[in-house]
Protein backbone atom coordinates (compact mmCIF):
# COMPACT_ATOMS: atom_id res chain seq x y z
CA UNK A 1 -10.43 -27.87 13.34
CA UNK A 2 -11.81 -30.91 10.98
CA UNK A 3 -12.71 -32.70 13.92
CA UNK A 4 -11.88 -36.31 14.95
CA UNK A 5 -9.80 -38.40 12.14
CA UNK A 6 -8.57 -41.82 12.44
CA UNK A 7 -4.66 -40.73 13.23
CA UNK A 8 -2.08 -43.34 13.15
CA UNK A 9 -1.74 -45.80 15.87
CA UNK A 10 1.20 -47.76 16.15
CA UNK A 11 3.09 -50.03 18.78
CA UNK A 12 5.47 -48.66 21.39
CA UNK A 13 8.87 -49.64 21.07
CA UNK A 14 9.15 -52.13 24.05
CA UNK A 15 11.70 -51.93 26.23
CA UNK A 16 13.49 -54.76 28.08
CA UNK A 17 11.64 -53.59 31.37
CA UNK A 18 8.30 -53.96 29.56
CA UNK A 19 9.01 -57.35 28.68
CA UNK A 20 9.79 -58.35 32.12
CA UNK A 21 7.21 -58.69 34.54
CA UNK A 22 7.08 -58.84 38.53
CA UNK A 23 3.94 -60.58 38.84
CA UNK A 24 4.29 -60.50 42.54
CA UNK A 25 4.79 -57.13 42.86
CA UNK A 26 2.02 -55.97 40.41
CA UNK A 27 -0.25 -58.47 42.97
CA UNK A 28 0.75 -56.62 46.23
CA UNK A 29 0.93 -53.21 45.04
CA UNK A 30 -1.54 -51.04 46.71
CA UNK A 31 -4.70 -49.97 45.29
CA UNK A 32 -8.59 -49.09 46.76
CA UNK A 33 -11.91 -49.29 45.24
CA UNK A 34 -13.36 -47.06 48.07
CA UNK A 35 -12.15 -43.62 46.46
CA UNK A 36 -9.46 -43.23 49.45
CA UNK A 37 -6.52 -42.46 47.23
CA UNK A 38 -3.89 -45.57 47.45
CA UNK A 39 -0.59 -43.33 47.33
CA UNK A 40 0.74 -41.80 51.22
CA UNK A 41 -0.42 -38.67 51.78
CA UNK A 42 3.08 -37.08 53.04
CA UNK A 43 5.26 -38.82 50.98
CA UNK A 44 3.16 -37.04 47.99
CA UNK A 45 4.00 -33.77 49.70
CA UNK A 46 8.41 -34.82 49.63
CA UNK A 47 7.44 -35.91 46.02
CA UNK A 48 6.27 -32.61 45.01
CA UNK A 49 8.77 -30.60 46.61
CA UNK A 50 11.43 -33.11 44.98
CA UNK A 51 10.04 -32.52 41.56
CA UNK A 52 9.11 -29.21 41.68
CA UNK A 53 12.96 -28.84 42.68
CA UNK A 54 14.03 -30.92 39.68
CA UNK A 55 12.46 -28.10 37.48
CA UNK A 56 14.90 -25.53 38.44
CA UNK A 57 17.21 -27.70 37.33
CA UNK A 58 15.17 -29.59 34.24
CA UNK A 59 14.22 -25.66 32.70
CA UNK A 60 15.44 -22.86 32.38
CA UNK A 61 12.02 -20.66 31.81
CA UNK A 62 8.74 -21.82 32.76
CA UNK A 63 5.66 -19.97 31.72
CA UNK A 64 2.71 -21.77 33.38
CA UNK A 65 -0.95 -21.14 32.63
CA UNK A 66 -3.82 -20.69 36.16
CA UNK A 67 -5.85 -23.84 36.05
CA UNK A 68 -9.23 -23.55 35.40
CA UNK A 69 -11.45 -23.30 38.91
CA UNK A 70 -13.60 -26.31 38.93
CA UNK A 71 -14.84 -28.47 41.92
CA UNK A 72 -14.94 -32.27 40.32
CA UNK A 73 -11.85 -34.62 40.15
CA UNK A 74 -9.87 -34.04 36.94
CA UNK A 75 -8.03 -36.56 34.32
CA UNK A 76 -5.33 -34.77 32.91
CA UNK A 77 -4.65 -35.11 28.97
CA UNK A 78 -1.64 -34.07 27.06
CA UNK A 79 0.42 -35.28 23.81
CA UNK A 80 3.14 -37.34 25.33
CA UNK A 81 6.61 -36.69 23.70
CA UNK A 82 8.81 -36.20 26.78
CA UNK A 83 8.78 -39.53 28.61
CA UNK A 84 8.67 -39.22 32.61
CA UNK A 85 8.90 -35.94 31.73
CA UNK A 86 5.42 -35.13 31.05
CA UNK A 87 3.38 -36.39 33.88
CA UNK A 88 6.15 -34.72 36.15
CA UNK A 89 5.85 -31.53 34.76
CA UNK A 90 1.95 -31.76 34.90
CA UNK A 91 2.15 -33.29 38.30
CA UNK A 92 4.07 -30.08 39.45
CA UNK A 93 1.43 -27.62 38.57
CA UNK A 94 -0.96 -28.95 40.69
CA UNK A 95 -2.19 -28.86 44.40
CA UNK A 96 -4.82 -31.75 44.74
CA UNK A 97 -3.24 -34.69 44.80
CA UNK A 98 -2.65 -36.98 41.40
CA UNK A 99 -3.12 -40.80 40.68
CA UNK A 100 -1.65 -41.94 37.52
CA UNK A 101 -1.30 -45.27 35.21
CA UNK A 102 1.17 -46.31 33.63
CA UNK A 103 3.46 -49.14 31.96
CA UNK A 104 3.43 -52.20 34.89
CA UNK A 105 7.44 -52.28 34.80
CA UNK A 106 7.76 -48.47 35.69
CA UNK A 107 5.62 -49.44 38.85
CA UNK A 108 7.67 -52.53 40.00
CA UNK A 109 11.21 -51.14 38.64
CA UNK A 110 13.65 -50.69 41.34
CA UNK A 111 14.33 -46.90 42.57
CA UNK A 112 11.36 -45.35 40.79
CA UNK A 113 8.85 -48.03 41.03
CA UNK A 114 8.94 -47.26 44.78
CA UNK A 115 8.40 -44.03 44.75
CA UNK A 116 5.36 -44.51 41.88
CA UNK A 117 3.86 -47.18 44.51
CA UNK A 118 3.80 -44.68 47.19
CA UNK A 119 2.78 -42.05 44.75
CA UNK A 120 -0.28 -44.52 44.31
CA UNK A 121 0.64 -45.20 40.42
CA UNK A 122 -1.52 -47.83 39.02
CA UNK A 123 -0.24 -50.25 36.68
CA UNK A 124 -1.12 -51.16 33.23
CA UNK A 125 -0.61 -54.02 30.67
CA UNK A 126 -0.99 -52.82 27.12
CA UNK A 127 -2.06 -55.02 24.41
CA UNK A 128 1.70 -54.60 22.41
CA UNK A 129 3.04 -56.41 25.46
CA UNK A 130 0.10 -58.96 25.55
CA UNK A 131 1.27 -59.66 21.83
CA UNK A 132 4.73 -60.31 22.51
CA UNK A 133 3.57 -63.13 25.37
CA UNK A 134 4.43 -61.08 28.45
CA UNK A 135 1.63 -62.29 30.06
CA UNK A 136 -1.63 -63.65 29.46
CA UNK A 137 -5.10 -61.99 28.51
CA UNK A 138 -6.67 -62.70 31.75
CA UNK A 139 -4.15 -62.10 33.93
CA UNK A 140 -3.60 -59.01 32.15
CA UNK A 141 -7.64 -57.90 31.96
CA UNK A 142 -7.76 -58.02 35.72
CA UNK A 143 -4.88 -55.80 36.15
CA UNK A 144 -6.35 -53.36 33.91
CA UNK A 145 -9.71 -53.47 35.41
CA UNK A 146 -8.44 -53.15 39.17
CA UNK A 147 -6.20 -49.78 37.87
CA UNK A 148 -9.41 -48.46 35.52
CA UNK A 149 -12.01 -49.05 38.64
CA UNK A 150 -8.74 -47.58 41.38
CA UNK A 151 -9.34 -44.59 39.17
CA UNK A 152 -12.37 -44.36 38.42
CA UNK A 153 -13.78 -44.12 42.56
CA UNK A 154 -10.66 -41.80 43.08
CA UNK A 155 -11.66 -39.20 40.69
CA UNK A 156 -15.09 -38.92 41.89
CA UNK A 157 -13.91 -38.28 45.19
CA UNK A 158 -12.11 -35.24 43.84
CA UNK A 159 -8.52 -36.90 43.38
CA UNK A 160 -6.76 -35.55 39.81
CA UNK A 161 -5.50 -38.08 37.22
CA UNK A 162 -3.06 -38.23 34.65
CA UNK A 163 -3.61 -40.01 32.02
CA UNK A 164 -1.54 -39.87 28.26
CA UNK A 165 -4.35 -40.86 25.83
CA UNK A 166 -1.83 -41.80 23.25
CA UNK A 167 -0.79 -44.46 25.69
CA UNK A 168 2.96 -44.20 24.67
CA UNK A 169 5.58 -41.57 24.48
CA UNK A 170 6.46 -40.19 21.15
CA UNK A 171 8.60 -38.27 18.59
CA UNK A 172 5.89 -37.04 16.15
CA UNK A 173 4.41 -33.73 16.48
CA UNK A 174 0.83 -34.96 15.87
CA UNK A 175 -1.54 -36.96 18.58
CA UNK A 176 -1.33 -40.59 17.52
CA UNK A 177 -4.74 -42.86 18.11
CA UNK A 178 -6.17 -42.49 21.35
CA UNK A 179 -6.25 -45.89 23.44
CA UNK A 180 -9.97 -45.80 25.06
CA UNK A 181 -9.06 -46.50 29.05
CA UNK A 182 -9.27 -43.11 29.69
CA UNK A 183 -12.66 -42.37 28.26
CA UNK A 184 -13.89 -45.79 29.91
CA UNK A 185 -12.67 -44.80 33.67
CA UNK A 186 -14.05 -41.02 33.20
CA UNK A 187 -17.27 -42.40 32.59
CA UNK A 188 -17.64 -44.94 35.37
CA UNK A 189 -16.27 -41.85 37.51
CA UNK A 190 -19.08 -39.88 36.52
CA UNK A 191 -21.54 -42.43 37.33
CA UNK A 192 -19.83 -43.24 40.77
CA UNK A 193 -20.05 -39.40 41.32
CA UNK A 194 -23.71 -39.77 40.61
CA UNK A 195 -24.49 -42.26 42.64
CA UNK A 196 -22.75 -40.17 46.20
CA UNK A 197 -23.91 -37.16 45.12
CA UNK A 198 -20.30 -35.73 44.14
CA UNK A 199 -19.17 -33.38 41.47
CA UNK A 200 -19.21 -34.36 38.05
CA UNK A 201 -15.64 -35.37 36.69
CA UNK A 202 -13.74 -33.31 34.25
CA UNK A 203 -11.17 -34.15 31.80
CA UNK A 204 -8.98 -31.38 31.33
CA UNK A 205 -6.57 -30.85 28.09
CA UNK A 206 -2.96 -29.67 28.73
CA UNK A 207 -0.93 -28.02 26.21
CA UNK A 208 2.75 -29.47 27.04
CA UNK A 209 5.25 -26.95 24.71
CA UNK A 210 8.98 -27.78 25.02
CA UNK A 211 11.43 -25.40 22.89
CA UNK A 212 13.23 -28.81 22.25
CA UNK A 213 11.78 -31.85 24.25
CA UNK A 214 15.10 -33.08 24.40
CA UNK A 215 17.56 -31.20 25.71
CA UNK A 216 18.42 -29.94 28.74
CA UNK A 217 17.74 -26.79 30.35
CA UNK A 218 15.15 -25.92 27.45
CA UNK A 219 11.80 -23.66 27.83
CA UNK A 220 8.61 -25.11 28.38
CA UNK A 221 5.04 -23.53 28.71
CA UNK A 222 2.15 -25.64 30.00
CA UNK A 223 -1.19 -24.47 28.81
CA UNK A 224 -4.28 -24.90 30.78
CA UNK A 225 -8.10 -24.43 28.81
CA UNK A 226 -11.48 -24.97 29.95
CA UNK A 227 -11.98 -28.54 31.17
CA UNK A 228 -14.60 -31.06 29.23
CA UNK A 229 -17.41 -32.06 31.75
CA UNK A 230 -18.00 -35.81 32.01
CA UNK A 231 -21.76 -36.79 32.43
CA UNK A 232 -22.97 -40.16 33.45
CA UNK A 233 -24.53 -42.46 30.73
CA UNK A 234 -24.68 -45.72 32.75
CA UNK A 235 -28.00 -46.64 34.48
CA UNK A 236 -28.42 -47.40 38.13
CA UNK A 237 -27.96 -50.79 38.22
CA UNK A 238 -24.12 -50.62 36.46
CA UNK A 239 -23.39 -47.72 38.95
CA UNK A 240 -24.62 -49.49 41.47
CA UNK A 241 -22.34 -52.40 40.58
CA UNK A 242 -19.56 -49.94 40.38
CA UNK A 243 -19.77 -49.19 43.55
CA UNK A 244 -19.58 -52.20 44.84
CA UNK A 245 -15.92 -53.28 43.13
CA UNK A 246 -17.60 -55.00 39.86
CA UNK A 247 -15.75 -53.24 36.62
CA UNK A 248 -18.25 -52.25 34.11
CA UNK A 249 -17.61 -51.81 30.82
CA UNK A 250 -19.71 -48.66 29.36
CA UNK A 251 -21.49 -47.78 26.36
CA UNK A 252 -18.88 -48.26 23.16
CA UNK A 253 -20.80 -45.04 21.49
CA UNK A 254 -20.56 -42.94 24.45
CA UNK A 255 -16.47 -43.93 25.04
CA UNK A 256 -15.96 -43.44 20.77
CA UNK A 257 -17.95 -39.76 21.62
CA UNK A 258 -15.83 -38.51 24.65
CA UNK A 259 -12.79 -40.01 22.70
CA UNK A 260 -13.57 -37.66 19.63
CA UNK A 261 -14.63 -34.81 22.20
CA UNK A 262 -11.13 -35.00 24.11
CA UNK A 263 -8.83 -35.46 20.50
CA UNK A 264 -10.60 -32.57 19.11
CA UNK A 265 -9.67 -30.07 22.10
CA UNK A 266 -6.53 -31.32 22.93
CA UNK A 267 -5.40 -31.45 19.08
CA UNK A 268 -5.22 -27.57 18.76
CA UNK A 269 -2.83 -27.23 21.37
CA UNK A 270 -0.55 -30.02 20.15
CA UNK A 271 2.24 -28.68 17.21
CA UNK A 272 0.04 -30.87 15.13
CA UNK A 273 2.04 -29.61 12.06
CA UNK A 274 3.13 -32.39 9.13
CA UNK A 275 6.71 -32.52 10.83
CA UNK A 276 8.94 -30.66 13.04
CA UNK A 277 10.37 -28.87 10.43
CA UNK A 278 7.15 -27.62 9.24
CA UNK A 279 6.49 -26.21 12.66
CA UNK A 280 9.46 -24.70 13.09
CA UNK A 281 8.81 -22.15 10.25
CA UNK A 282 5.81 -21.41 12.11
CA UNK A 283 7.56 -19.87 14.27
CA UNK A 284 9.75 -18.11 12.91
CA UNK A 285 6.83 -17.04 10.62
CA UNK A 286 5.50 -15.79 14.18
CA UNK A 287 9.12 -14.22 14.70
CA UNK A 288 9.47 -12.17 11.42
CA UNK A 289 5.71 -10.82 11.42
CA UNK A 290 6.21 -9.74 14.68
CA UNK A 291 9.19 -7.74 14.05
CA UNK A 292 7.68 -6.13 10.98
CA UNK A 293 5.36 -5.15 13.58
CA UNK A 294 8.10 -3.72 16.33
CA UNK A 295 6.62 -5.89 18.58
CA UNK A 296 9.25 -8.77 19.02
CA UNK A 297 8.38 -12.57 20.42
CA UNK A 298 9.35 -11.63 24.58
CA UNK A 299 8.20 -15.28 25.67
CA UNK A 300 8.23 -18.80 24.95
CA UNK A 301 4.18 -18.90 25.28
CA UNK A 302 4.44 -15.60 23.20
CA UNK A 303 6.11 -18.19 20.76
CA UNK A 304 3.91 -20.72 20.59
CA UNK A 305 0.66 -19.13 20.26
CA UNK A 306 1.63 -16.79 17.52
CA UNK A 307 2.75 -20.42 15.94
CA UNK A 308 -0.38 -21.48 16.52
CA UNK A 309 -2.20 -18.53 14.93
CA UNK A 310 -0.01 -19.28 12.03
CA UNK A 311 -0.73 -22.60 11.54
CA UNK A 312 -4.45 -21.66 11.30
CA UNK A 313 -4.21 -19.09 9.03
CA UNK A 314 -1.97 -21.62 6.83
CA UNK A 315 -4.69 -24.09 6.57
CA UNK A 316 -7.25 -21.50 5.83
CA UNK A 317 -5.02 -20.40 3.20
CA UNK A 318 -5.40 -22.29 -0.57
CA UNK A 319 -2.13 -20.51 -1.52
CA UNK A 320 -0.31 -20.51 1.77
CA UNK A 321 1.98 -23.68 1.83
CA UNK A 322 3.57 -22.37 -1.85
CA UNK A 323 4.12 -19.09 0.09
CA UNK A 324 6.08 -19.91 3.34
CA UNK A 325 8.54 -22.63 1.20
CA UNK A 326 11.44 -20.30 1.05
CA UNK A 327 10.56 -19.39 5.13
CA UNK A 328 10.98 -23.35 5.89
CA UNK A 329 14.44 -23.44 3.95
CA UNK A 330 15.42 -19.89 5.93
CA UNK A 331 14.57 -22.02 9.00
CA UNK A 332 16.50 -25.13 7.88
CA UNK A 333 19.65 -22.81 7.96
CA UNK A 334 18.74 -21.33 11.32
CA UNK A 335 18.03 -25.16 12.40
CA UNK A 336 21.67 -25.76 10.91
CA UNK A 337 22.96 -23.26 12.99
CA UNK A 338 21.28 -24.42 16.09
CA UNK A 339 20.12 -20.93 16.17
CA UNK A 340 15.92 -19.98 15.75
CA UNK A 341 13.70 -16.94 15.30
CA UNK A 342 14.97 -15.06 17.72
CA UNK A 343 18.73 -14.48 16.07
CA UNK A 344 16.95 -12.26 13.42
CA UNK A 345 15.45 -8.69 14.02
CA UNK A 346 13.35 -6.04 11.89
CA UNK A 347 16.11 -5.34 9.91
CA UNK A 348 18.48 -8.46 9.74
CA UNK A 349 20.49 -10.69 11.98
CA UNK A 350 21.42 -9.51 15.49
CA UNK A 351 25.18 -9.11 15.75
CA UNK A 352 24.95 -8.44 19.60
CA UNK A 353 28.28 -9.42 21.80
CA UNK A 354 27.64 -11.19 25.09
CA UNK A 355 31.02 -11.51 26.08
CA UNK A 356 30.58 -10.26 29.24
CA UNK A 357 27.69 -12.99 29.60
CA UNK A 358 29.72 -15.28 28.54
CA UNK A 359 32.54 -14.32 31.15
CA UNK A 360 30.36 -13.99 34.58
CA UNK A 361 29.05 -16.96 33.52
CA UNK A 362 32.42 -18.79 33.53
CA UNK A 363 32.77 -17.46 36.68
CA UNK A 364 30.01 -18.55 38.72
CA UNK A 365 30.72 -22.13 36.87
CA UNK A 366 34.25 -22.03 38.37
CA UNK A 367 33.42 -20.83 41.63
CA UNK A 368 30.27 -23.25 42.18
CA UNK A 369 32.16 -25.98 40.69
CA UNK A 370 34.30 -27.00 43.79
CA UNK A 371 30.66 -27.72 45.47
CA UNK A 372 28.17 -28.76 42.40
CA UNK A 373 30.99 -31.43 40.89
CA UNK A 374 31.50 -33.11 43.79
CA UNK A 375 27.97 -33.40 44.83
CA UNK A 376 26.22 -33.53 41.28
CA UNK A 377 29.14 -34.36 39.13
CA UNK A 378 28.69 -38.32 38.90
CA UNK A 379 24.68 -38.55 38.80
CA UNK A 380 24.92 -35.50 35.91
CA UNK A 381 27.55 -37.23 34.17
CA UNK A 382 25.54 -41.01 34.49
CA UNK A 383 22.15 -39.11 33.43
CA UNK A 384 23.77 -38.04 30.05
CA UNK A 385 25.76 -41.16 29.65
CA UNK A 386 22.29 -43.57 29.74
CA UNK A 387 19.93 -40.98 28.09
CA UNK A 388 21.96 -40.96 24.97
CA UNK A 389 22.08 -45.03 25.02
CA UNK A 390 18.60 -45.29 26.08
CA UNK A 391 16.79 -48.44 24.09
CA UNK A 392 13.30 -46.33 24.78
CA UNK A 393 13.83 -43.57 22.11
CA UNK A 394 15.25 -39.92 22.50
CA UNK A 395 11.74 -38.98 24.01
CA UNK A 396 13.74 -40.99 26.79
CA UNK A 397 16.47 -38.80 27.20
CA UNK A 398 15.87 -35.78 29.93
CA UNK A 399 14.32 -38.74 31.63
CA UNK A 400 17.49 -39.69 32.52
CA UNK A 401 17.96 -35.95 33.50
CA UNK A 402 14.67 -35.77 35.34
CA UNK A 403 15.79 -38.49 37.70
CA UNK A 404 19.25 -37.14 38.37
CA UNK A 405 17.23 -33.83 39.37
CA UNK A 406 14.81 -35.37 41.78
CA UNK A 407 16.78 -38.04 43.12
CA UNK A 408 20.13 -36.45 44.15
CA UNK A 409 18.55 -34.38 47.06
CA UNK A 410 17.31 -37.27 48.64
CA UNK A 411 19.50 -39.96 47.91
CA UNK A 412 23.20 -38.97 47.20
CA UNK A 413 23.19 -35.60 48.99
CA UNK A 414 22.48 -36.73 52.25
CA UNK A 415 25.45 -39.38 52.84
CA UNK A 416 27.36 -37.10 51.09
CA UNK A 417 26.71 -34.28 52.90
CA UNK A 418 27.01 -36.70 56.41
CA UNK A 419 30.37 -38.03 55.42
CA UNK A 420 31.78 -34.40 55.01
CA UNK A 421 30.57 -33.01 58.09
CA UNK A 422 31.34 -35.79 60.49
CA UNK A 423 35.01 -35.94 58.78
CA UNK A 424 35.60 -32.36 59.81
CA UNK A 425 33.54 -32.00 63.12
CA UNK A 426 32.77 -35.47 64.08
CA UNK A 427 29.84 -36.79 66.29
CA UNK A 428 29.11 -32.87 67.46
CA UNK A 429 25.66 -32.36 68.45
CA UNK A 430 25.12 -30.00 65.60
CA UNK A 431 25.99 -32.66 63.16
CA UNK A 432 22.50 -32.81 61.29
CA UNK A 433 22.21 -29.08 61.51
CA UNK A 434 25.63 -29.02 59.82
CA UNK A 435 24.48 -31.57 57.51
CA UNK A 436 21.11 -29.97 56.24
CA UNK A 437 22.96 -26.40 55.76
CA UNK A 438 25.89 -28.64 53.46
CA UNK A 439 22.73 -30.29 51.39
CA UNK A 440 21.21 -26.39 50.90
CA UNK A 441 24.91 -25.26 49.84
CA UNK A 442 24.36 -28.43 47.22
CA UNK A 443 21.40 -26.87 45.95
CA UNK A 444 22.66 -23.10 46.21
CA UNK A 445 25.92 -23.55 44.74
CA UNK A 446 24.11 -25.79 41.57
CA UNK A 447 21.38 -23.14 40.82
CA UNK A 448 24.26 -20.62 40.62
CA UNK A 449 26.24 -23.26 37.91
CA UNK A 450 23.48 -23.62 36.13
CA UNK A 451 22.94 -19.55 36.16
CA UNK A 452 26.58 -19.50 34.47
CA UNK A 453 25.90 -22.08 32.54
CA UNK A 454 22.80 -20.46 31.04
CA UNK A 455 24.83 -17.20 30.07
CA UNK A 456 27.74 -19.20 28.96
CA UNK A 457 25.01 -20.56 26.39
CA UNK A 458 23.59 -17.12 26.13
CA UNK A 459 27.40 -16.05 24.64
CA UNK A 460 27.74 -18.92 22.29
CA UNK A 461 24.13 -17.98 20.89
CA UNK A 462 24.68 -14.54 20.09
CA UNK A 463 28.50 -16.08 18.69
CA UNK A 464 26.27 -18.47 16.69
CA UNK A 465 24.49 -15.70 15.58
CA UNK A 466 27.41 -13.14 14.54
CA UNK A 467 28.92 -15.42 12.92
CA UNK A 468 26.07 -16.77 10.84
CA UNK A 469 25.52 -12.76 9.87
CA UNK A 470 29.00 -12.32 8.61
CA UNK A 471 28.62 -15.52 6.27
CA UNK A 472 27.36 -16.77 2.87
CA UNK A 473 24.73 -18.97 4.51
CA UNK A 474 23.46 -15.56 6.39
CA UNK A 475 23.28 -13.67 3.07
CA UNK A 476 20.93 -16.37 1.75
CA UNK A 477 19.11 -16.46 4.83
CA UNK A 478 17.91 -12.50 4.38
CA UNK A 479 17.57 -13.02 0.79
CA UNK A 480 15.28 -16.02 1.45
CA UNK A 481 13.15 -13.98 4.01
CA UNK A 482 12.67 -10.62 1.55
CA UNK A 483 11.82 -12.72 -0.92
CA UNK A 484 8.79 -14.31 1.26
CA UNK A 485 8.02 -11.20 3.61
CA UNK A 486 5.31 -9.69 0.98
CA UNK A 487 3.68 -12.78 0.84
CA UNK A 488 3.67 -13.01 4.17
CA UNK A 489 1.55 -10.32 4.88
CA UNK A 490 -1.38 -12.25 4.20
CA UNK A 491 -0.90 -14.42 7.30
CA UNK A 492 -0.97 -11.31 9.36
């Protein structure tokens, strides 16, 4: 890679919960300075069965890398394009327990800002909300510091973070301008860790790879590489002072250094291609050399890094970006089609017929409706209703969806499920037995919609596809793709 640039940094779209703020709350919320981790220790383990639940409903393939082995706390880094979504998903794949930061009104919001208090979520005020008068400097400086020095003893007690260095969710497929918070707390950690003879902190990249960030039931892959070792650079009296609740600001050349160290590994596992178009010819560059090779794409991940191996070669290549312009107008048409890489074969367009998909799953949606509508109908039907009128961006979207997932177990299913039971076999002594085996049917009978549902879409994209094949755009799709393929062989 070329290493650290200057990328673009601009000002989150603020939402009308971002200009409101519960001073009280943010006052009271819990937080420690004695590395004890501020969140409750069993309602972390409910929140990671809940969310780990909402990804069987979230995702429909999940390829997940083994986490590095390494002793220290971690701060985990990715690009942040999925809202919620992204510290879930990281959250999920992991077995120490997590502290996170994050916008003040998330942690004082009704509904969710409970659960990210108990969670132990740490508020911060960013400077675009300082600009628009939200609050003032100071007030908003010793926020900041309480959450940066909350982390800061909880990492070096072996407690994971996540942090988003952008410091705001996103549409573009590059990393936008690091905010320095990150770099300032993992630093502080380091010397805390120092000074009680504890492992060294780590900040750890994450590769977060969504098929389509926004829509539901898409693939993802989260990719896991070697973690960056933090060492101390503050002297013994500012650890000292660290240790004793004081906030110290460290080194500016040392934070500018770990910031360039982090952007430059986490960059190559980003898209970090011009636009999303461009990267979607890489991979269906990946697709159509691997064919050539009878060795189809199997895998999202199998996807993404033969994308990435692309991309590489591309920028290596003087003459490569003249080369792959008739590939990125082939994969306009497949974009067109809602259709990708995988419609197309060695030798054309697949003209498969999944009718038989498409029939079982119609099926197992009508037989699992009389049980999934009733119990998941309205919160499904409310998720998609406010994440398409979101004011926060379409990054916002399957946030919407996230929280239908995680909450329904918990908060309509339960009622529900009591209501039923105690209408049909009133106050019997079974009556919560009865009721837990009705929420399980919940969850049964929606992982069998959503199977249907899945080869229901399975049918329409291999209808997609047939009929693209049998038509004048499909004609200029092959011709588009001969006409590249020789050229291609120099990305191979």
């Amino acid at each position: 890679m070329d290493g650290y640039h200057e990328p673009q940094d601009i000002d989150p779209e603020l939402s009308k919960g971002a200009l409101k703020l519960r001073k009280r709350k943010l006052d009271t919320l819990p937080w420690s300075h004695s590395g004890k981790h501020p969140g409750n220790r069993l309602f972390w383990q409910i929140l990671l069965i809940m969310f780990r639940t909402s990804w069987k409903y979230m995702f429909r393939r999940k390829y997940v890398d083994n986490i590095p082995k390494y002793d220290g706390g971690r701060i985990l880094s990715s690009i942040h394009i999925n809202g919620l979504v992204d510290p879930v998903v990281i959250i999920s794949t992991q077995e120490r327990r997590v502290i996170s930061m994050g916008r003040h009104d998330i942690m004082t919001m009704p509904l969710i800002g409970w659960f990210a208090r108990r969670m132990g979520s740490q508020p911060v005020i960013r400077k675009a909300e300082i600009k628009r008068g939200v609050t003032n400097p100071e007030y908003a400086t010793k926020i900041n510091h309480r959450t940066l020095l909350t982390m800061s003893n909880c990492i070096s007690s072996g407690y994971n973070a996540i942090v988003m260095p952008e410091g705001k969710s996103h549409q573009d497929t590059k990393l936008h301008k690091f905010k320095t918070g990150i770099m300032r707390f993992a630093i502080n950690s380091a010397a805390i860790s120092n000074q009680k003879n504890l492992p060294l902190p780590a900040l750890q990249p994450v590769g977060l790879h969504y098929r389509c960030h926004h829509k539901f039931r898409t693939d993802l892959f989260v990719e896991y590489i070697e973690p960056i070792i933090v060492d101390s650079t503050l002297d013994d009296y500012s650890s000292k002072q660290l240790i004793e609740g004081k906030w110290i600001e460290p080194p500016k050349d040392d934070v500018i250094r770990l910031r360039n160290k982090l952007f430059e590994e986490l960059q190559p596992i980003t898209p970090d291609a011009p636009d999303w178009e461009t990267y979607r010819t890489f991979h269906l560059i990946g697709h159509i050399l691997a064919n050539k090779k009878n060795k189809p794409l199997q895998t999202y991940k199998d996807e993404v890094l033969a994308a990435r191996e692309i991309r590489e070669k591309i920028r290596k290549n003087s003459n490569a970006e003249r080369l792959i312009g008739p590939i990125k107008q082939a994969s306009n048409i497949l974009e067109e089609h809602n259709l990708d890489g995988r419609s197309l074969t060695k030798d054309g367009i697949k003209e498969e017929n999944s009718s038989i998909s498409g029939i079982i799953g119609l099926i197992l949606m009508i037989l699992s409706s009389p049980i999934s509508i009733p119990s998941s109908g309205i919160q499904a039907f409310l998720a998609l209703y406010f994440g398409d009128r979101t004011d926060e961006g379409i990054d916002a979207r399957t946030t919407y969806h996230m929280m239908a997932a995680i909450f329904s177990p918990i908060i309509f299913w339960p009622p529900l499920a009591f209501i039923f039971v105690y209408n049909i076999v009133g106050f019997s002594p079974l009556i919560i037995i009865y009721t837990l085996l009705l929420i399980t049917s919940f969850h049964v009978s929606n992982l069998i919609f959503l199977l249907g549902y899945d080869l229901w879409n399975d049918f329409l994209f291999t209808r997609r596809t047939r009929k693209l094949a049998n038509s004048d755009q499909g004609n200029v799709l092959l011709s588009l793709i001969s006409k590249a393929s020789p050229s291609l062989d120099v990305l191979k």
